[in-house]
N, C-alpha and C. Protein backbone atom coordinates (compact mmCIF):
# COMPACT_ATOMS: atom_id res chain seq x y z
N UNK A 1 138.28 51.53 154.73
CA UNK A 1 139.22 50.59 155.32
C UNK A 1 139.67 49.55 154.32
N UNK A 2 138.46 49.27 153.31
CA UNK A 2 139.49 47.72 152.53
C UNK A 2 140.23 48.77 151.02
N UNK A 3 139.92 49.86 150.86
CA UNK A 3 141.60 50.84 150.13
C UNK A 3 142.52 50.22 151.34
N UNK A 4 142.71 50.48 152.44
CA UNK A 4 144.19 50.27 153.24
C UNK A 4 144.19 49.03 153.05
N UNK A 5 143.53 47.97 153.45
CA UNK A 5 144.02 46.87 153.33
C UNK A 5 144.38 46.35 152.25
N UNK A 6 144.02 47.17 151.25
CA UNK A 6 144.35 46.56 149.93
C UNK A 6 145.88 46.96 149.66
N UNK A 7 146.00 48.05 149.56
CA UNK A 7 147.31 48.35 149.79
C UNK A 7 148.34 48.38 150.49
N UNK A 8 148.15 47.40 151.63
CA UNK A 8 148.97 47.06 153.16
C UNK A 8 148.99 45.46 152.12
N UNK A 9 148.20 44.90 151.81
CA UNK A 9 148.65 43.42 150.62
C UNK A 9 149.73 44.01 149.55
N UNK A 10 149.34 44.80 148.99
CA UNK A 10 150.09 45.53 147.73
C UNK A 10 151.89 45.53 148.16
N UNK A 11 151.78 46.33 148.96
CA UNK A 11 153.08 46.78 149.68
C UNK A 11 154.08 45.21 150.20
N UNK A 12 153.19 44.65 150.67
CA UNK A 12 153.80 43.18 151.27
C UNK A 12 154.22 42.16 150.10
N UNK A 13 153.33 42.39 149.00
CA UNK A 13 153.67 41.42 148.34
C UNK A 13 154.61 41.84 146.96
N UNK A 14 155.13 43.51 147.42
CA UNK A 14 156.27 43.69 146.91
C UNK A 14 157.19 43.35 147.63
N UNK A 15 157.08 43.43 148.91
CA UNK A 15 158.36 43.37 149.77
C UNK A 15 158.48 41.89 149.35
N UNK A 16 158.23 40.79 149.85
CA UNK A 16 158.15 39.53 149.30
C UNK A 16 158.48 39.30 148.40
N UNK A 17 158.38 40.16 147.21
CA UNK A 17 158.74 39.47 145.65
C UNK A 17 160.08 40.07 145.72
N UNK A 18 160.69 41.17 146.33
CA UNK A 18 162.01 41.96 146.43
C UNK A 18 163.02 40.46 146.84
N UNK A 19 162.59 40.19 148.33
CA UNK A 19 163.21 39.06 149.17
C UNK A 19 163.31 37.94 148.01
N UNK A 20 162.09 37.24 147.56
CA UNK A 20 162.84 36.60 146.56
C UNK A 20 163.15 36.48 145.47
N UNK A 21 163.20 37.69 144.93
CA UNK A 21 164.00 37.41 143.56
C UNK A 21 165.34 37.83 144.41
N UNK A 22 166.10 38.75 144.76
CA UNK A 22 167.11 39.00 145.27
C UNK A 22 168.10 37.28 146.04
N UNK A 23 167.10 36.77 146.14
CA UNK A 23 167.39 35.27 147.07
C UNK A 23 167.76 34.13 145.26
N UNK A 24 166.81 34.17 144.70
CA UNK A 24 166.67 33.54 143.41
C UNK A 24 168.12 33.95 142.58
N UNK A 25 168.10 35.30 142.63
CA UNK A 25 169.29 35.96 141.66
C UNK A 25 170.65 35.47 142.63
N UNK A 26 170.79 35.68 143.37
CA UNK A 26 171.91 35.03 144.49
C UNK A 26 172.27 33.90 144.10
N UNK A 27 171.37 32.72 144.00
CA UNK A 27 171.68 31.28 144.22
C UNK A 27 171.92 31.15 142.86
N UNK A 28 171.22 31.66 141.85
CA UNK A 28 171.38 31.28 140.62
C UNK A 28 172.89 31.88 140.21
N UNK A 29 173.76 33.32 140.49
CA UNK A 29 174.80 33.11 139.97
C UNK A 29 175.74 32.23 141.05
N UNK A 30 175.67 31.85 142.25
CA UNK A 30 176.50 31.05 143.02
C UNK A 30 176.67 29.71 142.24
N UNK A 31 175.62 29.15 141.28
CA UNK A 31 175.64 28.08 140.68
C UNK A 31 176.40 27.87 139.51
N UNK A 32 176.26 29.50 139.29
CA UNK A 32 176.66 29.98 137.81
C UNK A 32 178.25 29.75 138.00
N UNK A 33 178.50 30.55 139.04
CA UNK A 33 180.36 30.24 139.37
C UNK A 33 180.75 29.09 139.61
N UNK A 34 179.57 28.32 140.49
CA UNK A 34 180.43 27.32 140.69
C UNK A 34 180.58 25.88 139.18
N UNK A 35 179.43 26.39 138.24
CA UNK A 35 179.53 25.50 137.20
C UNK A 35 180.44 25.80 136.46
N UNK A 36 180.97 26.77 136.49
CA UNK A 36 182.18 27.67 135.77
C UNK A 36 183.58 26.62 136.36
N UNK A 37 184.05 26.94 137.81
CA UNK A 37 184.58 26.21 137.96
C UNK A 37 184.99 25.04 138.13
N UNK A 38 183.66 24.31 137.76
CA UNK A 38 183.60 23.01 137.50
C UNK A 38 184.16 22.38 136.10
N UNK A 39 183.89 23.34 135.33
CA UNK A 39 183.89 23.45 134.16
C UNK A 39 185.65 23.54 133.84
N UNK A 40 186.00 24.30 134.93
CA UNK A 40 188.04 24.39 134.82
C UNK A 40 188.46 23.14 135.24
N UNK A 41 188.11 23.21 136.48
CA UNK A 41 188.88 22.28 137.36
C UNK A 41 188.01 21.10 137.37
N UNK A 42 187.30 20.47 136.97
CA UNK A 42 186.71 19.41 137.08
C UNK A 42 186.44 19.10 138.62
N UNK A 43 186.16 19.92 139.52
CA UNK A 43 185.77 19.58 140.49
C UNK A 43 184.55 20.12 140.91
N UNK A 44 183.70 19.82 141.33
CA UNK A 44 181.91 20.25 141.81
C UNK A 44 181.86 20.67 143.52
N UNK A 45 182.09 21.85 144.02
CA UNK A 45 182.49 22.37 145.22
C UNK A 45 181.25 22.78 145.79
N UNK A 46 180.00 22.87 145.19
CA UNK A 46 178.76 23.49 146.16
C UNK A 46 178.43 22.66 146.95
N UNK A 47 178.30 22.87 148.62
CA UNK A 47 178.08 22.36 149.30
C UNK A 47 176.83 23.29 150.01
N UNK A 48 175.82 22.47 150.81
CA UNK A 48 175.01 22.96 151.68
C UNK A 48 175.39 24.35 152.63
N UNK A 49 176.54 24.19 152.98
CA UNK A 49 176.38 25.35 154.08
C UNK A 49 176.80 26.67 152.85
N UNK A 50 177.20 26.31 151.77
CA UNK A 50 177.73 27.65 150.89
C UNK A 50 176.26 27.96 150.18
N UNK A 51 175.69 26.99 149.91
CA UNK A 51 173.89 27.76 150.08
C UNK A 51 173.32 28.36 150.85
N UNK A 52 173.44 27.69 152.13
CA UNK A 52 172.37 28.65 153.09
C UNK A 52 172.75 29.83 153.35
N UNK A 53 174.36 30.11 153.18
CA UNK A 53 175.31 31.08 153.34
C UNK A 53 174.50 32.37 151.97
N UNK A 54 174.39 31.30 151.12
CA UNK A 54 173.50 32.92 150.23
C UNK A 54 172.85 32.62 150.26
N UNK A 55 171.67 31.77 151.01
CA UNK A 55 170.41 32.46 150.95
C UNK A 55 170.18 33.07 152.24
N UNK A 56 171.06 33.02 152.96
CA UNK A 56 171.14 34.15 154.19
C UNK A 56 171.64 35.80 153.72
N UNK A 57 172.71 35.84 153.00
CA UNK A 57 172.99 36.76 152.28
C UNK A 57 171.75 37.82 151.23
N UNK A 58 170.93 36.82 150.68
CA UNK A 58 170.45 37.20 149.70
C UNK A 58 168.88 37.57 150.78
N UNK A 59 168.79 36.89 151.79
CA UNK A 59 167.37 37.07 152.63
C UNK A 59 167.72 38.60 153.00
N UNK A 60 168.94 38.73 153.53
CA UNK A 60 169.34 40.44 154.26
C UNK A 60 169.29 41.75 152.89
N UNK A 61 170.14 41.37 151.94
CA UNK A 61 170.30 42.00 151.08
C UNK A 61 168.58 42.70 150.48
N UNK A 62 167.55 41.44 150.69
CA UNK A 62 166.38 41.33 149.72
C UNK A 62 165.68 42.00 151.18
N UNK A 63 165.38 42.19 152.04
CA UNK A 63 165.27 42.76 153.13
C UNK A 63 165.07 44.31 152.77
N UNK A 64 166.48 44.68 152.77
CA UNK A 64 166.51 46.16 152.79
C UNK A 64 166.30 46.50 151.52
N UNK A 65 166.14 45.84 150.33
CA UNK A 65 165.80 46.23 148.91
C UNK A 65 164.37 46.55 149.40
N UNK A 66 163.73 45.37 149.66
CA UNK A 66 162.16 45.46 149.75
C UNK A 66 161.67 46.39 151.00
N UNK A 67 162.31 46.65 151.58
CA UNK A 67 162.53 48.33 152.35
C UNK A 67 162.28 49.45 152.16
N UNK A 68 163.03 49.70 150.95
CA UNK A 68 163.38 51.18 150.47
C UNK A 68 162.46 51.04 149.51
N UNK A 69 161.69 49.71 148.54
CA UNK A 69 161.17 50.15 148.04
C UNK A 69 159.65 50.21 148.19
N UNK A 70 159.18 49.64 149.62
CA UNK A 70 157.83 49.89 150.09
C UNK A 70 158.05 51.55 150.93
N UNK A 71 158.78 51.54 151.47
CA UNK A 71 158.99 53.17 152.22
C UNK A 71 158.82 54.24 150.61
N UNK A 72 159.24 53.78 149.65
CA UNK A 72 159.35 55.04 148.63
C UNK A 72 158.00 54.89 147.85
N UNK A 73 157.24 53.74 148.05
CA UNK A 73 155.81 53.63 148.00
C UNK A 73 154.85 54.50 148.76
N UNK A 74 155.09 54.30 150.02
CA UNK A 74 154.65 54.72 150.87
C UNK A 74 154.49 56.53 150.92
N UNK A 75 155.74 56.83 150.84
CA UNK A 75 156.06 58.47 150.61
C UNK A 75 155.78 59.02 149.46
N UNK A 76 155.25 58.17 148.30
CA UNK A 76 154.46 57.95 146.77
C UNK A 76 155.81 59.42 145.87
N UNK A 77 157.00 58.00 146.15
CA UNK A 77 158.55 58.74 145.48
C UNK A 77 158.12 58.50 144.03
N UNK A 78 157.99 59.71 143.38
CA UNK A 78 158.44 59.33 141.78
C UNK A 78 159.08 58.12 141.23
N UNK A 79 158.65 57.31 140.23
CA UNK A 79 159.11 56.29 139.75
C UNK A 79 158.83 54.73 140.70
N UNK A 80 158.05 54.77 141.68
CA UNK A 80 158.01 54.03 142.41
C UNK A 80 156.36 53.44 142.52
């Protein structure tokens, strides 16, 4: 029983690291553009709701990443 549990942690704390780097990589180029266009137009446009907006984006996206890649764990897919 503690093989499964060990690997029921294993599995989770890929799914978890999927969710946030996928969340991390999101916000970091949203910052990236918007320093860009700060950088043109001299104006600074990130506001709160255009964050939560990707890290809602990036929570769904990082979701089904960390999905496919505990299921292809699971089914012990080549390369996985």
């Amino acid at each position: 029983m503690k093989i499964f549990d060990e690997e029921i942690l294993n599995l989770l704390i890929l799914f978890i690291g999927c969710m946030l780097g996928i969340v991390v990589s999101f916000l970091c180029i949203a910052l990236s553009i918007d320093i860009l266009v700060w950088m043109l137009t001299g104006a600074f446009d990130l506001t709160k709701a255009d964050v939560l907006k990707t890290i809602k984006i990036g929570f769904v996206i990082g979701t089904f990443t960390g999905a496919v890649f505990v299921i292809a764990r699971l089914f012990k897919l080549k390369g996985f």
